[in-house]
N, C-alpha and C. Protein backbone atom coordinates (compact mmCIF):
# COMPACT_ATOMS: atom_id res chain seq x y z
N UNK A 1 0.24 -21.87 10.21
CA UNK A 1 -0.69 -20.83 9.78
C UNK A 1 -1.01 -21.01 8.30
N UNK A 2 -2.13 -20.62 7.98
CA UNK A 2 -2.57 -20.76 6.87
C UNK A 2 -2.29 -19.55 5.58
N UNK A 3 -1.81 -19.11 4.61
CA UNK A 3 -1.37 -17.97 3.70
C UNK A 3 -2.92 -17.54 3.74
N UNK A 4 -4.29 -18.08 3.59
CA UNK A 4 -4.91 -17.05 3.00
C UNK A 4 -5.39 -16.17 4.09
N UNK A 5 -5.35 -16.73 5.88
CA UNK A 5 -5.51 -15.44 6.52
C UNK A 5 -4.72 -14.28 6.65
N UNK A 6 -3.22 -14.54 6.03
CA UNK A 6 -2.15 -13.59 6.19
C UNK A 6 -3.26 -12.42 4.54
N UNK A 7 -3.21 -12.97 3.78
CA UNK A 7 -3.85 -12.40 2.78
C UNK A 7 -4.92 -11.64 3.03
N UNK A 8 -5.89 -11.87 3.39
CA UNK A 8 -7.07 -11.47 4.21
C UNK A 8 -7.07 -10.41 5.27
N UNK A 9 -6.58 -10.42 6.17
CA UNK A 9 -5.78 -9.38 6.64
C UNK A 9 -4.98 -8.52 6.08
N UNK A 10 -3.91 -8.87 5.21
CA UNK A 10 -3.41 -7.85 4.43
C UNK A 10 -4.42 -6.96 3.54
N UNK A 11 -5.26 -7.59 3.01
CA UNK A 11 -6.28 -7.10 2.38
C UNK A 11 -7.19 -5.75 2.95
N UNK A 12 -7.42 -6.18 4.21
CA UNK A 12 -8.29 -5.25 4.90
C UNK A 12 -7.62 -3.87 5.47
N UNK A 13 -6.39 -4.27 5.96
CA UNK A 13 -5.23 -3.46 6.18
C UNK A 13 -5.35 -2.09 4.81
N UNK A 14 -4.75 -2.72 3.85
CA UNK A 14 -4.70 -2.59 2.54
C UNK A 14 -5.93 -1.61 2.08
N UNK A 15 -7.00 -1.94 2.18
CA UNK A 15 -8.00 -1.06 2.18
C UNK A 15 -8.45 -0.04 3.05
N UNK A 16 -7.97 -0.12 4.28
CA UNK A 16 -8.31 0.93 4.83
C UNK A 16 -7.05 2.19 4.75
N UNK A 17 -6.16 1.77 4.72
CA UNK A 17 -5.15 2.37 4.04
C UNK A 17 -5.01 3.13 2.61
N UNK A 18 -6.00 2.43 1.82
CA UNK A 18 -6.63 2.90 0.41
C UNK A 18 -7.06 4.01 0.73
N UNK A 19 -8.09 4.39 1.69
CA UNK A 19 -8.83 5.16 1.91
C UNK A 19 -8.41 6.51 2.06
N UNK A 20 -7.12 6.28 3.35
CA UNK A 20 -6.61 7.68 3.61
C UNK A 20 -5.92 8.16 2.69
N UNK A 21 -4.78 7.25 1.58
CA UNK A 21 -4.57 7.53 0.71
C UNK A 21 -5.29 8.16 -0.63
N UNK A 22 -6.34 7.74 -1.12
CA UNK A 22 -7.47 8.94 -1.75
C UNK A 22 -7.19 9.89 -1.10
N UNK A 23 -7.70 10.08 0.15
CA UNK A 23 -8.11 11.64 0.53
C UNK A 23 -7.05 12.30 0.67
N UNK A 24 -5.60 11.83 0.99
CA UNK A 24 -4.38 12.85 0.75
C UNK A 24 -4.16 12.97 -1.02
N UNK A 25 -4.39 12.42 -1.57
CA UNK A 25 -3.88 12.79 -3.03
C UNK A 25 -5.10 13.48 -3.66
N UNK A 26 -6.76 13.38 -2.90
CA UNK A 26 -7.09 14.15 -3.10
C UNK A 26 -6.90 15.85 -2.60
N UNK A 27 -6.26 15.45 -1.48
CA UNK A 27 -5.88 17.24 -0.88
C UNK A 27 -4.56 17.74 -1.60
N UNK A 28 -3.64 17.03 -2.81
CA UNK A 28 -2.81 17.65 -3.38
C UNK A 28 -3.05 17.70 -4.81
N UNK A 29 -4.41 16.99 -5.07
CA UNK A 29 -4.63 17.50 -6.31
C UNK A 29 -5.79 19.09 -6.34
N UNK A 30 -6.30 19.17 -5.03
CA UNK A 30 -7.20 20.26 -5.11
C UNK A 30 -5.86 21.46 -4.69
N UNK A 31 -4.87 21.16 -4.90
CA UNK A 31 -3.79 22.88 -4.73
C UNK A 31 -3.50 22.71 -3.83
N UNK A 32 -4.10 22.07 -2.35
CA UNK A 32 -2.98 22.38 -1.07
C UNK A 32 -1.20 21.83 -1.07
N UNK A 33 -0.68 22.28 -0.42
CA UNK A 33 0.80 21.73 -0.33
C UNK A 33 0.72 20.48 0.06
N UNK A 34 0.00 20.27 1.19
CA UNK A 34 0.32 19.22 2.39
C UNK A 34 -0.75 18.85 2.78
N UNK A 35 -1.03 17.33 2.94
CA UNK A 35 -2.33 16.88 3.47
C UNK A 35 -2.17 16.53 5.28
N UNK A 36 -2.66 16.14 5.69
CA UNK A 36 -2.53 16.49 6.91
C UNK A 36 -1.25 15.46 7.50
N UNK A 37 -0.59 15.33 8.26
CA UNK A 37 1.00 14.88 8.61
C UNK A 37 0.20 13.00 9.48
N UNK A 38 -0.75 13.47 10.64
CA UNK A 38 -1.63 12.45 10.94
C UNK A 38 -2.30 11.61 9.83
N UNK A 39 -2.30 11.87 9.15
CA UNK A 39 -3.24 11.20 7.78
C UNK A 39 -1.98 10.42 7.33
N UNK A 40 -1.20 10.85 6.70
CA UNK A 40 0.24 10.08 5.87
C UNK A 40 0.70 9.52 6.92
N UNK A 41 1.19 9.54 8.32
CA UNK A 41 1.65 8.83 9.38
C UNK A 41 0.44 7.18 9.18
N UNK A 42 -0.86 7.88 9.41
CA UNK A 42 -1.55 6.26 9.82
C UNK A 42 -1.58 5.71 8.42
N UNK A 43 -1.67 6.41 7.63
CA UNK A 43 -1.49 5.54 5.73
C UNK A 43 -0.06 4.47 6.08
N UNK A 44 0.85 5.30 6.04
CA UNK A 44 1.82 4.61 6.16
C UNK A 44 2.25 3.32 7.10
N UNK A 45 1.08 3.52 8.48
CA UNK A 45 1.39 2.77 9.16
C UNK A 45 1.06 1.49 8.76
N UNK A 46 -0.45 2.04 8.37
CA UNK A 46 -1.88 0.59 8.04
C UNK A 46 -1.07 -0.21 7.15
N UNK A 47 -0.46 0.67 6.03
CA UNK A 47 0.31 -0.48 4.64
C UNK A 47 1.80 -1.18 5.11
N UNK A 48 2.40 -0.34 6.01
CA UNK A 48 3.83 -0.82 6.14
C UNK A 48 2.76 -2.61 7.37
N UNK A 49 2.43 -2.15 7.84
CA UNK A 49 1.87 -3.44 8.66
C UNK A 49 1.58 -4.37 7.90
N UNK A 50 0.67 -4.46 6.84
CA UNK A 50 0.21 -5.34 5.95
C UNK A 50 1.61 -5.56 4.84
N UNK A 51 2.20 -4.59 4.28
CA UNK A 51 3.70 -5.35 3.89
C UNK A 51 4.50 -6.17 4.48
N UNK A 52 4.64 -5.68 6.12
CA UNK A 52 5.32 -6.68 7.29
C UNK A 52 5.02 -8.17 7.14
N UNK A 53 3.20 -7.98 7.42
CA UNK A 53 2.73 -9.50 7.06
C UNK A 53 2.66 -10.35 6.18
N UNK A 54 2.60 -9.45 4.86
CA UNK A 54 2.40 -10.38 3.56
C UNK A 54 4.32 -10.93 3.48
N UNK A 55 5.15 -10.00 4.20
CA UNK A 55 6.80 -10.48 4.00
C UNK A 55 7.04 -11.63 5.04
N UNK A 56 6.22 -11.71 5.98
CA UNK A 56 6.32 -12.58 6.92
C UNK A 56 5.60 -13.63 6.46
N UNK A 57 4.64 -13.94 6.04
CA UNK A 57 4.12 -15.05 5.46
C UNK A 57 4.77 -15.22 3.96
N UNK A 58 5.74 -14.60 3.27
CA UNK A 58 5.91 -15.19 1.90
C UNK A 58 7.21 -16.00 2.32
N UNK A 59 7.80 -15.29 3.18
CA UNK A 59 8.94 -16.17 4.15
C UNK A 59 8.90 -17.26 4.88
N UNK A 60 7.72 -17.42 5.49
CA UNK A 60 7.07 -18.84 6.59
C UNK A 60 6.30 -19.77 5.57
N UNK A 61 5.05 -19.06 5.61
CA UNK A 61 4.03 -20.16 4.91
C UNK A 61 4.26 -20.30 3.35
N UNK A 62 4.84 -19.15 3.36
CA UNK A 62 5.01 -19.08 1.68
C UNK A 62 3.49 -18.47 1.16
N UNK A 63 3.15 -17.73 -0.35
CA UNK A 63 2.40 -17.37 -0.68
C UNK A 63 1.86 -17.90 -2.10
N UNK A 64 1.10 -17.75 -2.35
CA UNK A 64 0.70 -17.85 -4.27
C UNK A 64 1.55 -17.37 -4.70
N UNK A 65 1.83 -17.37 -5.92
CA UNK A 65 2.50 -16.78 -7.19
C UNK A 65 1.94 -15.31 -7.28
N UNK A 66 0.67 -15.26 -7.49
CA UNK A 66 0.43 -14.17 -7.64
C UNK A 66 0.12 -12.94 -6.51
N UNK A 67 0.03 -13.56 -5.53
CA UNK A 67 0.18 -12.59 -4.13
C UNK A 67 1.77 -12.21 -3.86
N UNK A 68 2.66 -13.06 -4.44
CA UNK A 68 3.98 -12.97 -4.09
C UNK A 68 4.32 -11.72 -5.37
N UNK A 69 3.80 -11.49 -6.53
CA UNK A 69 3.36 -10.51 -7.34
C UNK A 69 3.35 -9.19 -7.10
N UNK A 70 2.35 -9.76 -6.24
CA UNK A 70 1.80 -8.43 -5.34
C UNK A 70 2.28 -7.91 -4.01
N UNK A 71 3.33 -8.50 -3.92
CA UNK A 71 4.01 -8.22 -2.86
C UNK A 71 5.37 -7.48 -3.27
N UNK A 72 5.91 -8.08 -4.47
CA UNK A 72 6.73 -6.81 -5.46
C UNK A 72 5.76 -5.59 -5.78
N UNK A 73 4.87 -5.36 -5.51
CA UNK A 73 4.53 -4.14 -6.55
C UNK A 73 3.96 -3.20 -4.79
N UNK A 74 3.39 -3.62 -4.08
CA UNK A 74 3.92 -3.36 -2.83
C UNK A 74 5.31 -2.93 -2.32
N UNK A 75 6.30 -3.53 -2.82
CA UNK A 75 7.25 -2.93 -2.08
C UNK A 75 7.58 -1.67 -3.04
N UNK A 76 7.61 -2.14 -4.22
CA UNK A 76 7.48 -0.77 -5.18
C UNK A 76 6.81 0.55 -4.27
N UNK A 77 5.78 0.21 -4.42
CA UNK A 77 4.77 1.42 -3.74
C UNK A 77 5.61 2.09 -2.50
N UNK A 78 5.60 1.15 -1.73
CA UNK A 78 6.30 2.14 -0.05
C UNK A 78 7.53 2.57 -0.66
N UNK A 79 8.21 2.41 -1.31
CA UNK A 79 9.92 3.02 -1.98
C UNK A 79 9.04 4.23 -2.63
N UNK A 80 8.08 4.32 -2.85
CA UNK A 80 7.51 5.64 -3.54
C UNK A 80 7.07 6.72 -2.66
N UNK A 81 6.23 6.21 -1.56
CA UNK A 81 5.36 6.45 -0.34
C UNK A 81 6.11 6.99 0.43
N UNK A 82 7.50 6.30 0.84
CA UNK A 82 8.82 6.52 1.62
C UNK A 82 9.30 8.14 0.89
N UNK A 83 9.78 7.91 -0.35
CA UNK A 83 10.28 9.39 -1.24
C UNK A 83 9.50 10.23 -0.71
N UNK A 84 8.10 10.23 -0.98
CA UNK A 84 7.41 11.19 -1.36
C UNK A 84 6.96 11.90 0.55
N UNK A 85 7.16 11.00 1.46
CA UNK A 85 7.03 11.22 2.94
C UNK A 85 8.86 12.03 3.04
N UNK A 86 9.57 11.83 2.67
CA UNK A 86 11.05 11.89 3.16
C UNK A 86 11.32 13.45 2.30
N UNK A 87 11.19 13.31 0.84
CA UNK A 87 11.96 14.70 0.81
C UNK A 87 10.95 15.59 -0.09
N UNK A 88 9.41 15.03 0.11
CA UNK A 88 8.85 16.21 -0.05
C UNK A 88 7.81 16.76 1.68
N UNK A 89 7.15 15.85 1.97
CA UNK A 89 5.96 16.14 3.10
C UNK A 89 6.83 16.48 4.04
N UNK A 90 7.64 15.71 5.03
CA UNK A 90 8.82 16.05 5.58
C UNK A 90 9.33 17.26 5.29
N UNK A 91 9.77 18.05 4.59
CA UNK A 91 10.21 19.18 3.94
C UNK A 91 9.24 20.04 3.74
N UNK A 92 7.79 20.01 3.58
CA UNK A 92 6.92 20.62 3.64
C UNK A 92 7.23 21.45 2.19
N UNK A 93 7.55 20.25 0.83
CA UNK A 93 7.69 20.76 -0.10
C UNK A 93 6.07 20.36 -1.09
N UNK A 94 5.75 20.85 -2.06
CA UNK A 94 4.75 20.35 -2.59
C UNK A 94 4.94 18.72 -2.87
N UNK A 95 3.68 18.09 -3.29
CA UNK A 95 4.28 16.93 -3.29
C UNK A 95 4.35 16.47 -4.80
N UNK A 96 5.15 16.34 -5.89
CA UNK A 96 4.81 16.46 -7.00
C UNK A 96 3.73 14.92 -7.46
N UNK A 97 3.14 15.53 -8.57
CA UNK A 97 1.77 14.33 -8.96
C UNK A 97 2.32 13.59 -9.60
N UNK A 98 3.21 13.48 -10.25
CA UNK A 98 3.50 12.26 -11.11
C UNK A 98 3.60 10.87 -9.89
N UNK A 99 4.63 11.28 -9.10
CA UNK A 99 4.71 10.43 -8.22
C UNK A 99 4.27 9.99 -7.29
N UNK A 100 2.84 10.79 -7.40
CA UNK A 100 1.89 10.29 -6.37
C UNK A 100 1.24 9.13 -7.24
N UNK A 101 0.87 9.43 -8.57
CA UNK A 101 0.12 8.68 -9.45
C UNK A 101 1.19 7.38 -9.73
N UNK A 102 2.04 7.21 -9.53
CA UNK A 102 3.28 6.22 -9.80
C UNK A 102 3.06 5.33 -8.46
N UNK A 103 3.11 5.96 -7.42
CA UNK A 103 2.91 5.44 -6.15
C UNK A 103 1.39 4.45 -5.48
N UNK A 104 0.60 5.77 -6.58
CA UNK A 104 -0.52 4.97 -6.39
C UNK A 104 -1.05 3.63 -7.43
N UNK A 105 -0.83 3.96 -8.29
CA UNK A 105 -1.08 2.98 -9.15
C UNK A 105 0.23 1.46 -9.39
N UNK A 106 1.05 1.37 -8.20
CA UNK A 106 1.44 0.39 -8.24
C UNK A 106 0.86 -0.17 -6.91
N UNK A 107 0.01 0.73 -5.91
CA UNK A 107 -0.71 0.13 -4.91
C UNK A 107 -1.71 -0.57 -5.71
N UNK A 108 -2.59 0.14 -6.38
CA UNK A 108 -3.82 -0.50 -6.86
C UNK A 108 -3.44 -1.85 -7.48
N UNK A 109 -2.81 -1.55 -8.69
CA UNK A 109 -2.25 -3.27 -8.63
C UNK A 109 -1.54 -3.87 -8.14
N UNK A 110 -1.17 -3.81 -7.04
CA UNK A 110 -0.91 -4.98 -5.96
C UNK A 110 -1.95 -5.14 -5.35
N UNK A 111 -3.12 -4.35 -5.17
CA UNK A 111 -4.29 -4.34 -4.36
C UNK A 111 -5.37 -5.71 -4.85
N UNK A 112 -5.20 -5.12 -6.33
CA UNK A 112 -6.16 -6.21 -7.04
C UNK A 112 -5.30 -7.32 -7.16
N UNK A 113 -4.10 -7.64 -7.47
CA UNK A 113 -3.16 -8.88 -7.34
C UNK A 113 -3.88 -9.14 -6.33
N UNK A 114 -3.77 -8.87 -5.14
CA UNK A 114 -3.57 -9.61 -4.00
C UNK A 114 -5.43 -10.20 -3.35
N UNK A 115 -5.85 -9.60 -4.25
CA UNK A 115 -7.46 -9.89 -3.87
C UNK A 115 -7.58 -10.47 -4.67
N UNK A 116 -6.81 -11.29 -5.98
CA UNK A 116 -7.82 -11.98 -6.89
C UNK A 116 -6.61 -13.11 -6.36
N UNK A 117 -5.80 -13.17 -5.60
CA UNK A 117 -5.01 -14.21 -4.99
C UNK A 117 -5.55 -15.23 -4.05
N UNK A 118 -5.69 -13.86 -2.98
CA UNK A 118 -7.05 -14.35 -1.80
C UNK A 118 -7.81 -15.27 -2.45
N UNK A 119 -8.96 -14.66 -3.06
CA UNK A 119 -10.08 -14.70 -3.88
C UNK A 119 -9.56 -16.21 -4.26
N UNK A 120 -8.83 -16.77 -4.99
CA UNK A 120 -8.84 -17.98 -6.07
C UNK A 120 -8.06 -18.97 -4.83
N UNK A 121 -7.67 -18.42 -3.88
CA UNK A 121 -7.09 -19.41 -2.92
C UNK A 121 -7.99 -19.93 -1.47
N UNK A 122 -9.07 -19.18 -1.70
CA UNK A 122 -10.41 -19.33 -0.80
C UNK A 122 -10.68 -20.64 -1.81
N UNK A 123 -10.97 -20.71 -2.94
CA UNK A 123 -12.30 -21.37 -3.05
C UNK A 123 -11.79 -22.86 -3.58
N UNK A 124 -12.12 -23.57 -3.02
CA UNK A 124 -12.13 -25.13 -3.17
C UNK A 124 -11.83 -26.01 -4.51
């Protein structure tokens, strides 16, 4: 197998996963407690899948340097994602912002790691 379709896929994964993630941190920055339980379930699912793969290919095919980067700052993220699912949403406690913004912003850069990885390992 080739690393940059594992990448590529992770990527898309990755982004659609982006998505639901906005809209829950937008539903705890507009005051609600809790964004919807279905929403953080498929977030979690879409990214833990694309972590699976990018760990399965840095293990087999091996990856870039800098996707392998981005695959630390990824695992960062779900150890955040995990907290913030476990002993606040779970608990149906607020979810505090720092650590959403901690959580999120080590997605984003692994996001862009991993697309300017893709990106420079596509082209000839």
């Amino acid at each position: 197998m080739e690393p940059v379709l594992f990448m590529k896929t992770a990527c898309v994964l990755l982004a659609i996963a982006a998505v639901g993630g906005l809209v829950m941190a937008g539903v705890a920055f507009a005051g609600k407690a809790q964004p919807p339980t279905w929403l953080a379930m498929l977030h979690g699912l879409l990214a833990g899948a694309a972590l699976t793969l990018l760990l399965f290919a840095y293990f087999t095919v091996g990856l870039p340097a800098l996707a392998g980067v981005a695959l630390l700052l990824f695992l960062l993220a779900a150890a955040g994602g995990a907290y913030l699912n476990l002993n606040f949403h779970w608990k149906m406690l607020p979810l505090p912002k720092g650590i959403i913004v901690g959580h999120a912003g080590a997605a984003v850069a692994g996001f862009v790691l991993l697309l300017l990885a893709t990106w420079t390992a596509m082209r000839p």
